[in-house]
Structures are given as structure tokens and as C-alpha cells.
N, C-alpha and C. Protein backbone atom coordinates (compact mmCIF):
# COMPACT_ATOMS: atom_id res chain seq x y z
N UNK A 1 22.91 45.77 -8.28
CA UNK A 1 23.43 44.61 -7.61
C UNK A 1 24.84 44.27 -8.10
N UNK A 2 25.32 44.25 -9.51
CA UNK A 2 26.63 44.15 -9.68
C UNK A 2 27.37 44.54 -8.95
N UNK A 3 28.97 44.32 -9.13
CA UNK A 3 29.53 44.49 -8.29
C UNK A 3 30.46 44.99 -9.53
N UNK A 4 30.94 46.15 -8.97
CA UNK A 4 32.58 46.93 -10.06
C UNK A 4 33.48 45.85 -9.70
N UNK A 5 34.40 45.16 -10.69
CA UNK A 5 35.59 44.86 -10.25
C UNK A 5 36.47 45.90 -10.61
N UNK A 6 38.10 45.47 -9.66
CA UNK A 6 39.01 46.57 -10.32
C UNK A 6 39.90 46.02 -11.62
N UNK A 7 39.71 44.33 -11.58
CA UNK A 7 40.58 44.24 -12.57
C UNK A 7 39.59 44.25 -14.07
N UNK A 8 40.10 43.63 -14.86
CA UNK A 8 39.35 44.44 -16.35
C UNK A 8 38.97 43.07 -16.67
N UNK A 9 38.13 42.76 -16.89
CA UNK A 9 37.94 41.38 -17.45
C UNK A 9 36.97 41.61 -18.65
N UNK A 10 36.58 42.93 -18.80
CA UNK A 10 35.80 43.33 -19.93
C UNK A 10 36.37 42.61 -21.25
N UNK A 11 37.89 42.73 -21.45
CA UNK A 11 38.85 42.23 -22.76
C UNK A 11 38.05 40.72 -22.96
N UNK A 12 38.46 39.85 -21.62
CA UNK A 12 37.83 38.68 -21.86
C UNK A 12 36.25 38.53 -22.14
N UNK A 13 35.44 39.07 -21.96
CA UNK A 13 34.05 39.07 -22.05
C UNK A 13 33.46 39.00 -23.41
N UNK A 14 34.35 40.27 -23.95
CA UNK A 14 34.09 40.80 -25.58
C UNK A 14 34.57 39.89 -26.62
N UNK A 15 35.44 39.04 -26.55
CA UNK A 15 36.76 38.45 -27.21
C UNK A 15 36.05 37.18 -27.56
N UNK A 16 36.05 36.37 -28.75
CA UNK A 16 35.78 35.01 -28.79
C UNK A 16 36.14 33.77 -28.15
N UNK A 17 35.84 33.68 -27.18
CA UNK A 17 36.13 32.46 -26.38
C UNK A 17 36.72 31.44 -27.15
N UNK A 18 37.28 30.23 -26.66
CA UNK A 18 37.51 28.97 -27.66
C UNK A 18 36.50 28.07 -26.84
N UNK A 19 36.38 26.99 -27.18
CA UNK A 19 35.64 26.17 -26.39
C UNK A 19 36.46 25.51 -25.01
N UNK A 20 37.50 25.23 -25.11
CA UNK A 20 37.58 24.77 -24.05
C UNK A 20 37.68 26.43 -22.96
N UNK A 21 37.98 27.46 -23.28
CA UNK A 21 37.76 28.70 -22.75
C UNK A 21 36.12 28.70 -21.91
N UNK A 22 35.30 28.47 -23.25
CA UNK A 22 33.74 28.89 -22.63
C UNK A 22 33.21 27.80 -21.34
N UNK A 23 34.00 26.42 -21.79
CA UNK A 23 33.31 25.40 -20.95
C UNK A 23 34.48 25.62 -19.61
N UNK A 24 35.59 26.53 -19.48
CA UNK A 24 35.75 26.91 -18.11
C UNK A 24 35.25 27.92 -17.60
N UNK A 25 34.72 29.23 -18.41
CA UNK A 25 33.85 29.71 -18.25
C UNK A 25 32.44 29.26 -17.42
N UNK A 26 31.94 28.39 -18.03
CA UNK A 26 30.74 28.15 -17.45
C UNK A 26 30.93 27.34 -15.76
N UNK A 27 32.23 26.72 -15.75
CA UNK A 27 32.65 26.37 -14.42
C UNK A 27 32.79 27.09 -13.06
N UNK A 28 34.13 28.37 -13.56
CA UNK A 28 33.97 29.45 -13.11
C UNK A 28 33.18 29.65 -12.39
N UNK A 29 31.85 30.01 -13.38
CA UNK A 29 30.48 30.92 -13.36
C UNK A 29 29.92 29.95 -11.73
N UNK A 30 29.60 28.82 -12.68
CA UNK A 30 28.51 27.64 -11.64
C UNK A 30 29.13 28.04 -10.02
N UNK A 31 30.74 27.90 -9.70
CA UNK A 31 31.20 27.83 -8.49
C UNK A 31 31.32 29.49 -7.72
N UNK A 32 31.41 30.40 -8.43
CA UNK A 32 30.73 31.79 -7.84
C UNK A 32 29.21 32.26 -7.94
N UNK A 33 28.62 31.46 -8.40
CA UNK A 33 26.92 31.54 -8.20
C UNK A 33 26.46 31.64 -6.72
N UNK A 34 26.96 30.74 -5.73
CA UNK A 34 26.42 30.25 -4.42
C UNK A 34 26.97 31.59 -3.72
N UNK A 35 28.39 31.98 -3.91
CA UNK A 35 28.61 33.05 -3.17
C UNK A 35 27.60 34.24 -3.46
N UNK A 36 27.78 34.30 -4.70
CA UNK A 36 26.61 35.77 -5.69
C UNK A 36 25.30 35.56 -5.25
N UNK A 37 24.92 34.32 -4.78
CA UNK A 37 23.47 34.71 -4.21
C UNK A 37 23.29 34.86 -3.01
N UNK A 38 24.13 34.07 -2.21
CA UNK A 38 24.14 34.58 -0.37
C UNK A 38 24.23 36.20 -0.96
N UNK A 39 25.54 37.11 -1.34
CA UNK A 39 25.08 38.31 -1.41
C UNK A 39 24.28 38.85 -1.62
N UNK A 40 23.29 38.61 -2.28
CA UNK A 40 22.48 39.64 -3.26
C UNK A 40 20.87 39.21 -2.18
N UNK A 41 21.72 38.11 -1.59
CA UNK A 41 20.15 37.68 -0.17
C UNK A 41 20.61 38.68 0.89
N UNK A 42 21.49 39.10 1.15
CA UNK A 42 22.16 39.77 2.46
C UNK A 42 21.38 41.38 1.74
N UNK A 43 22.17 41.82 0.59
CA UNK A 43 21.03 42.85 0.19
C UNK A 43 20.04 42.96 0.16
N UNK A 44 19.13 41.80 -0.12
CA UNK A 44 17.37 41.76 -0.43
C UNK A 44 17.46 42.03 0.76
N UNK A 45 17.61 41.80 2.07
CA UNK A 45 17.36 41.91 3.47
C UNK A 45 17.06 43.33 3.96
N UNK A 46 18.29 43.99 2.89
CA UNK A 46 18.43 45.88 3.35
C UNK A 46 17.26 46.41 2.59
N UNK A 47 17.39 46.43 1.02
CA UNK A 47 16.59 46.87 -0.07
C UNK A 47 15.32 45.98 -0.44
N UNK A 48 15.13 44.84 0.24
CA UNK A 48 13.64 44.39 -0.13
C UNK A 48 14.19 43.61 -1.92
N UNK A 49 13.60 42.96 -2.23
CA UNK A 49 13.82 41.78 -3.50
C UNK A 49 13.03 42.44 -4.76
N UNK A 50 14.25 42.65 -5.44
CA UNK A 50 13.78 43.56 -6.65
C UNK A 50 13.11 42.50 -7.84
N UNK A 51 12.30 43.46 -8.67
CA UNK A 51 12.01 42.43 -9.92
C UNK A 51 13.04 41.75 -10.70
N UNK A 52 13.35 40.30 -11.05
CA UNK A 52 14.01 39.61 -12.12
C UNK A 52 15.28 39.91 -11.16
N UNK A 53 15.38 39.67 -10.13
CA UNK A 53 16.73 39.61 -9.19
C UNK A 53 17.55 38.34 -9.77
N UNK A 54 16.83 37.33 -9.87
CA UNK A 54 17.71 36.28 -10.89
C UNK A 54 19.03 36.20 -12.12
N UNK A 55 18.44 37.69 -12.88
CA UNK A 55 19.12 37.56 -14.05
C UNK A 55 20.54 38.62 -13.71
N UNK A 56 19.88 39.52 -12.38
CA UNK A 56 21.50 40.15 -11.78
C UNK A 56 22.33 39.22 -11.34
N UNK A 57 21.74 38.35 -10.47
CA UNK A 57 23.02 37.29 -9.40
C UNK A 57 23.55 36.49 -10.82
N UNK A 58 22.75 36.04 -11.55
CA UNK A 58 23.83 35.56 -13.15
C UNK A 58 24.49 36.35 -13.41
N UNK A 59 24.09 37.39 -13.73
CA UNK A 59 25.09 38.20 -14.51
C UNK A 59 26.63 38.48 -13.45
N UNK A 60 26.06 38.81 -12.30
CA UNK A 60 27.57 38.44 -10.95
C UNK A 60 28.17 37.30 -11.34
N UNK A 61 27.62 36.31 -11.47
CA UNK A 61 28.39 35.33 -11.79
C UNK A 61 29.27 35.09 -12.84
N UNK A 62 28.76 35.32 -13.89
CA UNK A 62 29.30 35.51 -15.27
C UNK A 62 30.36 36.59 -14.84
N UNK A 63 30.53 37.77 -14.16
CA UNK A 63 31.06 38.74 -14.48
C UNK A 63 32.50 38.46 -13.50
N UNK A 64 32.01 37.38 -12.50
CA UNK A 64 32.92 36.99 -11.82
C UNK A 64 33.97 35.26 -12.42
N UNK A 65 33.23 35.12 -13.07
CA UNK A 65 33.97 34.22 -14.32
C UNK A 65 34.91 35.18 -15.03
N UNK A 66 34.27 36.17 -15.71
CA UNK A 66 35.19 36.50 -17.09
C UNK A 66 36.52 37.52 -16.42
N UNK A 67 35.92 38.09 -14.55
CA UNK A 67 37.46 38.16 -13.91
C UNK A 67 38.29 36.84 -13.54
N UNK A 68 38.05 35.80 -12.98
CA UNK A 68 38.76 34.55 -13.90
C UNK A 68 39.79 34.16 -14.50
N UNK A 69 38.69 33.94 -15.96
CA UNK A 69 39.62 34.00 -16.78
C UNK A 69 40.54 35.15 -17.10
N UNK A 70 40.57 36.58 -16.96
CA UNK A 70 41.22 37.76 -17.21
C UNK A 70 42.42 37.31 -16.74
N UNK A 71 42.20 36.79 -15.57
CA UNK A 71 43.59 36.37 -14.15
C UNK A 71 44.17 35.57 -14.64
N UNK A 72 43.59 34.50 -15.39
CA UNK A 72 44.29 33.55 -16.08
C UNK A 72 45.27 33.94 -17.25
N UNK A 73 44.42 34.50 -17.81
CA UNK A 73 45.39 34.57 -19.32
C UNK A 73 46.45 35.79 -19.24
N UNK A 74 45.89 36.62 -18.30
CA UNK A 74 46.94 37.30 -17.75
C UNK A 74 48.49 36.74 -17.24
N UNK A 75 48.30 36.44 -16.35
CA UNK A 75 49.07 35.45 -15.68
C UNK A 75 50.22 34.46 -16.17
N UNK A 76 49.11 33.71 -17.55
CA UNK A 76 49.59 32.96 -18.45
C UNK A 76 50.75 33.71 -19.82
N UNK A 77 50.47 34.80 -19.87
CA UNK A 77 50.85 35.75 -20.39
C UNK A 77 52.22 35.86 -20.17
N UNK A 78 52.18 36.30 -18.66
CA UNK A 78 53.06 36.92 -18.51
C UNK A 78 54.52 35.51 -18.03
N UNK A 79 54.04 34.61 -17.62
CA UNK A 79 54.96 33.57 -17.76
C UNK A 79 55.36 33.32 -18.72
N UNK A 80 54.74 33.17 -19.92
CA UNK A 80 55.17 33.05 -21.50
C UNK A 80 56.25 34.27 -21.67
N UNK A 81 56.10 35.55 -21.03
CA UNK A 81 56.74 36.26 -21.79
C UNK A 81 58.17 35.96 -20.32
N UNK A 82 58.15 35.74 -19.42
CA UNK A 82 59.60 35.72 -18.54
C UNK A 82 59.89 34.40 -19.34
N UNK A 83 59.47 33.46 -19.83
CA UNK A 83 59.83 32.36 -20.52
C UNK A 83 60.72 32.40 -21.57
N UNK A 84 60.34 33.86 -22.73
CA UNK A 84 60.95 34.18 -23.38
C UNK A 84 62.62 34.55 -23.45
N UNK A 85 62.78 35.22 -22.13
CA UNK A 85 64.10 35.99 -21.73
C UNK A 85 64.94 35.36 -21.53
């Protein structure tokens, strides 16, 4: 059920969050949940509803958070560094 992204958000996943990091994290997460489960209902439709289907559409979610934040600090990054010049 996951879904590959292309950008890397793995860096952010692994990395120690700060708190105000995790509690946008969990924001993130909450507001791509609704999309992650219409999908993964549009699949049950093709493939029939697998066991513990629950803990995949989280994990979509989460995984679509920590691309997110990736975008963010990316982003943030890179303004800091044209900031520099």
C-alpha cells in the first residue's frame, strides 16, 4: 500500500526531531490521513481489504508528513543559504 515518493524524506524520518518539528509532524500527518484512506479504500475495492490495513494508511501518512517536512527544511535551507550571498 505505500506509496514510493521521489523526494527523500528518509533524512527527515531518521534525524531527531525537535519538538516543535514533531508536533508539526503530527499535523502534517492528521491532514494527509483523509486523503491516505480514500486511497487505500479505492484499492481495497481492486485487491479486497488486507489484514491490519490500518497500520499501512498510518504509516502513508507519516511517510507523507516526513515528505513535508523534507520540503520544508529543504527549502528553508536553501533561502538561508541565497541569504548568505
Amino acid at each position: 500500500m505505500s506509496t514510493a515518493y521521489s523526494s527523500d524524506y528518509s533524512k527527515t524520518a531518521k534525524r531527531i526531531l525537535t519538538p516543535d518539528e514533531a508536533r508539526l509532524r503530527e499535523i502534517f500527518a492528521a491532514a494527509a490521513l483523509p486523503e491516505c484512506y480514500r486511497e487505500a479504500c479505492k484499492e481495497f475495492d481492486r485487491t479486497g481489504v488486507p489484514e491490519n490495513w490500518q497500520i499501512g494508511v498510518a504509516m502513508d501518512a507519516y511517510a507523507m508528513a516526513d515528505a513535508m517536512l523534507a520540503v520544508r527544511v529543504s527549502s528553508s535551507t536553501k533561502e538561508a543559504k541565497g541569504a548568505q550571498k
